[in-house]
Protein backbone atom coordinates (compact mmCIF):
# COMPACT_ATOMS: atom_id res chain seq x y z
CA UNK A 1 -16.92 27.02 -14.10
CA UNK A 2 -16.25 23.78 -15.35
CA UNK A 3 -18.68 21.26 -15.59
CA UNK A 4 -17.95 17.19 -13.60
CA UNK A 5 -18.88 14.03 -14.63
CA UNK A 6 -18.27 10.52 -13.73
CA UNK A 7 -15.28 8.93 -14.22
CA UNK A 8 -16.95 6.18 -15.10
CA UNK A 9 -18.39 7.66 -18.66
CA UNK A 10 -15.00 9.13 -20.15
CA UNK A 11 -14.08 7.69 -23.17
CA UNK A 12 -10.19 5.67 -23.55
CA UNK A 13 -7.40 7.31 -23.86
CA UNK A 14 -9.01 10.70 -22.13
CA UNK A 15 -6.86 12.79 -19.83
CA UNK A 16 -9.42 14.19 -16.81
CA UNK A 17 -8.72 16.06 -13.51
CA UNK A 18 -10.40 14.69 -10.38
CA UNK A 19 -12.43 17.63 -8.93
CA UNK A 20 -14.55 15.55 -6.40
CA UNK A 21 -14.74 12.10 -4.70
CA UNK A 22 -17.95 11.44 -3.31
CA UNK A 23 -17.87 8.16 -0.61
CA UNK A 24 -17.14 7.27 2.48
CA UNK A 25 -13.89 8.25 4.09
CA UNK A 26 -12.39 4.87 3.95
CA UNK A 27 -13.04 4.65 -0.03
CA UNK A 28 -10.95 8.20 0.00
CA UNK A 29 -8.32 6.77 1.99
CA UNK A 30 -8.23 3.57 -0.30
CA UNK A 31 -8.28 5.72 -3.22
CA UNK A 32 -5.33 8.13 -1.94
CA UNK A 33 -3.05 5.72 -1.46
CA UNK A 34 -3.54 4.25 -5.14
CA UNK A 35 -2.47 8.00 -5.72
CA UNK A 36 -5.91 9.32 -6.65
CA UNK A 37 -7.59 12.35 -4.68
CA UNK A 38 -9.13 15.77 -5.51
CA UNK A 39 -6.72 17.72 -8.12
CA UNK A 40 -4.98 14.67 -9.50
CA UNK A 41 -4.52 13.83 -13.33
CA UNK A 42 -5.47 10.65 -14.66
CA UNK A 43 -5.44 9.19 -18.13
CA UNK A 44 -8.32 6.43 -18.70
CA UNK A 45 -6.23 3.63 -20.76
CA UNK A 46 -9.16 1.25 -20.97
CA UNK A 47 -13.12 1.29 -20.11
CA UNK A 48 -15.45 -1.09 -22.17
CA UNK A 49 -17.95 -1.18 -20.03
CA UNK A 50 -16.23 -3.09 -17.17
CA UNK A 51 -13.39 -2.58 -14.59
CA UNK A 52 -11.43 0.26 -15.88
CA UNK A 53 -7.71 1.05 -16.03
CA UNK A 54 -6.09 4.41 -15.71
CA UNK A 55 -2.74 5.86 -15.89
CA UNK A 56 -1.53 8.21 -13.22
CA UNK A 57 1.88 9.08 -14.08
CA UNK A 58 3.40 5.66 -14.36
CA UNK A 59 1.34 3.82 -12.75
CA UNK A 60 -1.22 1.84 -13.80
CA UNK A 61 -3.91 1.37 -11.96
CA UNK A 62 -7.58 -0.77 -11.97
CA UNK A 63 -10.95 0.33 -10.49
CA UNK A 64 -13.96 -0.90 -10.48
CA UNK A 65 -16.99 0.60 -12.44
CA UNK A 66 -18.74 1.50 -9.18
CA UNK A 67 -16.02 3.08 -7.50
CA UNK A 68 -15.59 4.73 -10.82
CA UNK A 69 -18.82 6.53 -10.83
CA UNK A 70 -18.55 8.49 -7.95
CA UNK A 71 -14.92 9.90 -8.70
CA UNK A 72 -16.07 13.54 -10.68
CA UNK A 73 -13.77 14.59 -13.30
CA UNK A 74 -13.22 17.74 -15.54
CA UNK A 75 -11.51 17.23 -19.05
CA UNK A 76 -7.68 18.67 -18.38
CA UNK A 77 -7.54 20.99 -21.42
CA UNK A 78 -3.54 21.24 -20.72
CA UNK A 79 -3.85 17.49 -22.55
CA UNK A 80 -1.45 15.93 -20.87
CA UNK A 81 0.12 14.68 -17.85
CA UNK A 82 1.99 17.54 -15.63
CA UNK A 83 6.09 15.90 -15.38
CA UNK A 84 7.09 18.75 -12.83
């Protein structure tokens, strides 16, 4: 089983797997149509301790740190994005 942790805490330049969103249904809602939901691959392109940016395919996309920490991610050991 793999083990989750906060978005919020992965280093730059990580690639992760969203496993889990935990907030309200609205926040989901928000968050699906930035293309973000359970099973998606995201790269984290910058996080110093602020807003962060991530990379979801092409695009880029800017969340803030508290939104950040309830989005559960899993390293993707496949290190990469999936261009199927």
């Amino acid at each position: 089983m793999f083990s989750t942790s906060p978005l919020a805490i992965q280093i730059e330049f990580a690639v992760v797997q969203v496993k889990n969103i935990q907030s309200d249904s609205k926040t989901q809602v928000k968050l699906l149509g930035l293309g973000i939901g359970v099973g998606s691959t995201l790269e984290v392109l910058r996080n110093r301790g602020g807003d962060m940016v991530l990379a979801n395919n092409n695009i880029r996309i800017s969340l803030g740190r508290s939104i950040a920490n309830n989005i559960l991610v899993t390293s993707d050991k496949n290190g990469g994005h999936n261009h199927g």
